[in-house]
Protein backbone atom coordinates (compact mmCIF):
# COMPACT_ATOMS: atom_id res chain seq x y z
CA UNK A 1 12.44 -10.73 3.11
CA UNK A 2 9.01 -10.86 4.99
CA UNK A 3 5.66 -11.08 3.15
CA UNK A 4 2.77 -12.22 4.52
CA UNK A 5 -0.24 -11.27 3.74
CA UNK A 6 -3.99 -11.20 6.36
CA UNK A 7 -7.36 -11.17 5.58
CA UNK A 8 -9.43 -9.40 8.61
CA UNK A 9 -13.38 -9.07 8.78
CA UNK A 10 -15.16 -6.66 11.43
CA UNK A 11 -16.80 -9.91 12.44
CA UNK A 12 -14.10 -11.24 14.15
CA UNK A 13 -11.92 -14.29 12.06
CA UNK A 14 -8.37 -13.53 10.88
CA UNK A 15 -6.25 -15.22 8.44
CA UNK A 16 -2.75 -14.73 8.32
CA UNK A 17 -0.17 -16.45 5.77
CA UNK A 18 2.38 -16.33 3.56
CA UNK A 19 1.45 -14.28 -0.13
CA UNK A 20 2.12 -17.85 -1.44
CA UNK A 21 -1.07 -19.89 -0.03
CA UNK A 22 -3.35 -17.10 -1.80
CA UNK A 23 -4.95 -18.79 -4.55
CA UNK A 24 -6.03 -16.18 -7.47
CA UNK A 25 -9.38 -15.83 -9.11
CA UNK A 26 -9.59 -15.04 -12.60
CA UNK A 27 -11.64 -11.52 -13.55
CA UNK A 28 -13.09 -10.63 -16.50
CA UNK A 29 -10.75 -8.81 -18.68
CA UNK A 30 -13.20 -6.18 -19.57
CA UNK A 31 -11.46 -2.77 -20.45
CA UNK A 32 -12.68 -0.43 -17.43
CA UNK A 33 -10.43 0.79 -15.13
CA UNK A 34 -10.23 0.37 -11.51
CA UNK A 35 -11.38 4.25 -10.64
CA UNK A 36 -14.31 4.00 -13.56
CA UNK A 37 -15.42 0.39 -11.88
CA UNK A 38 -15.04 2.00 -8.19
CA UNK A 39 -16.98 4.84 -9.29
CA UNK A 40 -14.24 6.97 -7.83
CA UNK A 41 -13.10 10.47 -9.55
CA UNK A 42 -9.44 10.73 -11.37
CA UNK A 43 -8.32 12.35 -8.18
CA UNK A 44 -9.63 12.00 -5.44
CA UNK A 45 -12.11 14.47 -3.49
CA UNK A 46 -11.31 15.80 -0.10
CA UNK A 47 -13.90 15.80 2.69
CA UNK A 48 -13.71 18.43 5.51
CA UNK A 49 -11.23 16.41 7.65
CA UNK A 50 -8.75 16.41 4.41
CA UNK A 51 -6.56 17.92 2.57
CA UNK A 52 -6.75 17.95 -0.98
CA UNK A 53 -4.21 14.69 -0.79
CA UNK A 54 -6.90 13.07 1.02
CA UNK A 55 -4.66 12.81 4.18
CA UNK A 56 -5.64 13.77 7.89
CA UNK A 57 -3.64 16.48 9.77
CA UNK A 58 -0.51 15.59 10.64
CA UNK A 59 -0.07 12.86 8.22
CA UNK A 60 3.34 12.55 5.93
CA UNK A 61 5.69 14.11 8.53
CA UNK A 62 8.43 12.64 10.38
CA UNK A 63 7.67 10.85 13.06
CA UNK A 64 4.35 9.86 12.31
CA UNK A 65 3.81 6.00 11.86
CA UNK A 66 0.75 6.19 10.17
CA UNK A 67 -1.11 7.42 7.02
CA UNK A 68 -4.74 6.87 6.11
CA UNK A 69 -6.11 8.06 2.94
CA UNK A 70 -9.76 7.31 2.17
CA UNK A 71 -11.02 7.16 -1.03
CA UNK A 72 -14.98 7.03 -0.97
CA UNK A 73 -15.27 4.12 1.22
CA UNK A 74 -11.72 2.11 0.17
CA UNK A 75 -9.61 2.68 3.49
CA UNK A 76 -5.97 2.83 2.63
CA UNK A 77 -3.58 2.76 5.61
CA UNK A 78 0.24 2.71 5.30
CA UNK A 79 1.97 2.05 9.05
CA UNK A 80 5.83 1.51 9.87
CA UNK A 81 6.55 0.69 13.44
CA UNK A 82 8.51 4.00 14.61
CA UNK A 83 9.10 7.18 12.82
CA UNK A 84 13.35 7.04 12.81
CA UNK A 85 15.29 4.18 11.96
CA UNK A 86 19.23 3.66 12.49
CA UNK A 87 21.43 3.07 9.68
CA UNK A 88 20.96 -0.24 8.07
CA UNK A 89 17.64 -1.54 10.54
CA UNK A 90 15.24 -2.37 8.19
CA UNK A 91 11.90 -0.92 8.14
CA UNK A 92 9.09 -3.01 8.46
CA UNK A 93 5.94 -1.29 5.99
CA UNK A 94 2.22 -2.58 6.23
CA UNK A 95 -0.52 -1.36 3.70
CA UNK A 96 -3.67 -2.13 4.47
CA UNK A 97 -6.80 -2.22 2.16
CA UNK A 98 -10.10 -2.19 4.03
CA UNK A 99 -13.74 -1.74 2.70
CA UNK A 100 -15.51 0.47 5.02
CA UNK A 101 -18.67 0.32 2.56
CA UNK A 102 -22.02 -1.53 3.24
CA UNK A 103 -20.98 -3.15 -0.22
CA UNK A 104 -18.86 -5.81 -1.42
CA UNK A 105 -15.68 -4.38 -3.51
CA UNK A 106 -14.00 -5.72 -6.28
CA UNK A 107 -10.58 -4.99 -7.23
CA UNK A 108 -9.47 -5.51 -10.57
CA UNK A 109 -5.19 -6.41 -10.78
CA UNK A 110 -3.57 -6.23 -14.75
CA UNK A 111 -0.77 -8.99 -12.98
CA UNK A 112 -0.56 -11.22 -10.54
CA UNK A 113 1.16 -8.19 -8.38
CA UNK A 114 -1.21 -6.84 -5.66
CA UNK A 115 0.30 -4.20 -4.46
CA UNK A 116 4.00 -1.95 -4.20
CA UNK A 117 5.48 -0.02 -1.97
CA UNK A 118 7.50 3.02 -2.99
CA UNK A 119 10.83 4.52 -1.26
CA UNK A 120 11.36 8.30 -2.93
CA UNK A 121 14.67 11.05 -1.60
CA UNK A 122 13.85 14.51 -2.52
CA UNK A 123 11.27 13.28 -5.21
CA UNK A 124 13.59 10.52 -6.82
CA UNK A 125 12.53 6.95 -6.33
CA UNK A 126 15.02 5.04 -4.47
CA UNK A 127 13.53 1.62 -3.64
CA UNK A 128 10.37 0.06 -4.96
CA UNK A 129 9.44 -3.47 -3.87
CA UNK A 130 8.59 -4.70 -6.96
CA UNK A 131 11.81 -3.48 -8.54
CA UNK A 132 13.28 -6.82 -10.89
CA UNK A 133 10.26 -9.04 -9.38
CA UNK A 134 8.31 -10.56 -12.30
CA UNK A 135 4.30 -11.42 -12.16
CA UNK A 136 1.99 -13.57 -14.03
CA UNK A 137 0.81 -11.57 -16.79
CA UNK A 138 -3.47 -12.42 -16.08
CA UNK A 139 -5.89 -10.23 -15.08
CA UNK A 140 -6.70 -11.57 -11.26
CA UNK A 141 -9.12 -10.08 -9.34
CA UNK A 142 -9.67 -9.60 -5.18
CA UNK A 143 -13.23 -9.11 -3.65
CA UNK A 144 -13.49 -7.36 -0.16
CA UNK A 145 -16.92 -7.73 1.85
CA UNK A 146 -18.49 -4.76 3.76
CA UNK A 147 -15.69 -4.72 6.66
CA UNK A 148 -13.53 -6.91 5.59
CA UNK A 149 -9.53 -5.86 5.06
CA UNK A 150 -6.36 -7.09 3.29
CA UNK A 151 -2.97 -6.12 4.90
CA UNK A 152 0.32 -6.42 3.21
CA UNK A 153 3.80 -6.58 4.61
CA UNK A 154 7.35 -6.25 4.00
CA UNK A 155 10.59 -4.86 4.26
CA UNK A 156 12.93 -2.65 3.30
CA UNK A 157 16.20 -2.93 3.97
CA UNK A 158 17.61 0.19 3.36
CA UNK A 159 19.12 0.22 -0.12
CA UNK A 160 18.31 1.62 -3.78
CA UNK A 161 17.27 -0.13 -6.46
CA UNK A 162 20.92 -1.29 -6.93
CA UNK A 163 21.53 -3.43 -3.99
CA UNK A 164 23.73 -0.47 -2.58
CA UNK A 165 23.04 0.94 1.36
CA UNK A 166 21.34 4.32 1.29
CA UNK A 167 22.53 7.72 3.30
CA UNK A 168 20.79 8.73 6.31
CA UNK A 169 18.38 11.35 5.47
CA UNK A 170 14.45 11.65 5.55
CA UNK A 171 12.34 9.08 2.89
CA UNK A 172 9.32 9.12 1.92
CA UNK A 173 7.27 6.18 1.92
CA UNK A 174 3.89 5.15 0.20
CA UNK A 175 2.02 1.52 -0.41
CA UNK A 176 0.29 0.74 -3.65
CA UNK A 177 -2.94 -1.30 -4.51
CA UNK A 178 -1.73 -1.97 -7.96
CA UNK A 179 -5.14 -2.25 -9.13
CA UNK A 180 -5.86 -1.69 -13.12
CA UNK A 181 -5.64 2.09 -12.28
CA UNK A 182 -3.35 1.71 -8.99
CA UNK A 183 -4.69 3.24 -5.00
CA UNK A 184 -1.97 5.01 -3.55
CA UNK A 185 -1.54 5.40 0.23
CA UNK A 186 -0.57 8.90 1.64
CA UNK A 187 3.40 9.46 2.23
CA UNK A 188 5.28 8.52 5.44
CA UNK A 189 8.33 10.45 6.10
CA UNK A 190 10.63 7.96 7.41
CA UNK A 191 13.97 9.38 9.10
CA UNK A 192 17.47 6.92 8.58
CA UNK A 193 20.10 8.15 11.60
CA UNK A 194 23.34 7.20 11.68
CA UNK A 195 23.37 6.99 15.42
C-alpha cells in the first residue's frame, strides 16, 4: 500500500518521503480542542463562493477529481486521479492540508494518526484507511507556516472493511485531518465500472 507523505512551502523546497522518516513532536496535552485552538466555529461558515458544506460548485459529483473545502484559512483538498475507476484498479486518494494564513498553524493530533480517509455506499462506510491500524496513544502535534502544505497519500484497493472486493457502483470519498476535533475534506463521488 502507498503512503508517502510531502511537505510543500510557497517558497519553493519540497520534501517528499515515506510517513515513516517523520519524526513527531510532542504537544502540550492541554484540553482544548482543535476547532476552539483554530478559532474556527463547530461548523463551518460558508462564504459567497460556498455552499453551506463549504464546497465550490460542482464539487462531490462524479467525475470531478477534486474537492476543496476551506475552513478560515486551513485549505483542505481531497484529489483522485480520474473520476471512474474499473473494477478492482485501485484508486489512488491525496489530502492535502495547506495554510493559506499569514500565520503559523498548529495542529493538535490525540494519536500518532494524522489523518483518514473514508470510503461510504449510500451513507454506509465501506472502507476507512485506518480500519485495524493501531497508533501511538500521545498527543503529537504538526505546525504549518504561512504557505506551507502537508499532502497525504494512499490507496484503496477496492474492498470493505473485510478484505472482500466491492460492487461497482458510485462511492463517496472524503480525507480526514484527524486533529483533536478532526478537518474533514468535502466528498468525491468516485464511480467503480465493471467494464
Amino acid at each position: 500500500m502507498l503512503l508517502r507523505l510531502s511537505l510543500r512551502k510557497a517558497s519553493g523546497w519540497r520534501w517528499t518521503g515515506p510517513l515513516l522518516v517523520l519524526l513527531l513532536s510532542v504537544g502540550p496535552l492541554s484540553g482544548c480542542g482543535m476547532g476552539s485552538f483554530l478559532g474556527l466555529p463547530p461548523s463551518p461558515s460558508a462564504d459567497a463562493d460556498t455552499d453551506p458544506e463549504g464546497l465550490r460548485p460542482g464539487q462531490g459529483r462524479e467525475g470531478v477529481t477534486q474537492v476543496v473545502k476551506d475552513l478560515q484559512g486551513i485549505k483542505l483538498v481531497l484529489r483522485t486521479e480520474k473520476g471512474s475507476y474499473l473494477l478492482g484498479e485501485p484508486v489512488p486518494l491525496k489530502l492535502e492540508v495547506a495554510n493559506t494564513r499569514e500565520e503559523a498553524v498548529e495542529f493538535t493530533f490525540p494519536s500518532g494518526q494524522r489523518f483518514d480517509f473514508l470510503i461510504e455506499r449510500a451513507g454506509k462506510e465501506v472502507w476507512r484507511w485506518s480500519f485495524g491500524k493501531q497508533f501511538i496513544q500521545v498527543f503529537t502535534s504538526l505546525t504549518l507556516e504561512p504557505g506551507q502544505s502537508v499532502t497525504y497519500e494512499v490507496e484503496w484497493p477496492q474492498v470493505d472493511n473485510a478484505g472482500r472486493a466491492v460492487p461497482p457502483g458510485s462511492y463517496a470519498a472524503t480525507g480526514l485531518l484527524t486533529t483533536t476535533e478532526p478537518l474533514e475534506s468535502g466528498t468525491l463521488t468516485i464511480r467503480i465500472k465493471s467494464e
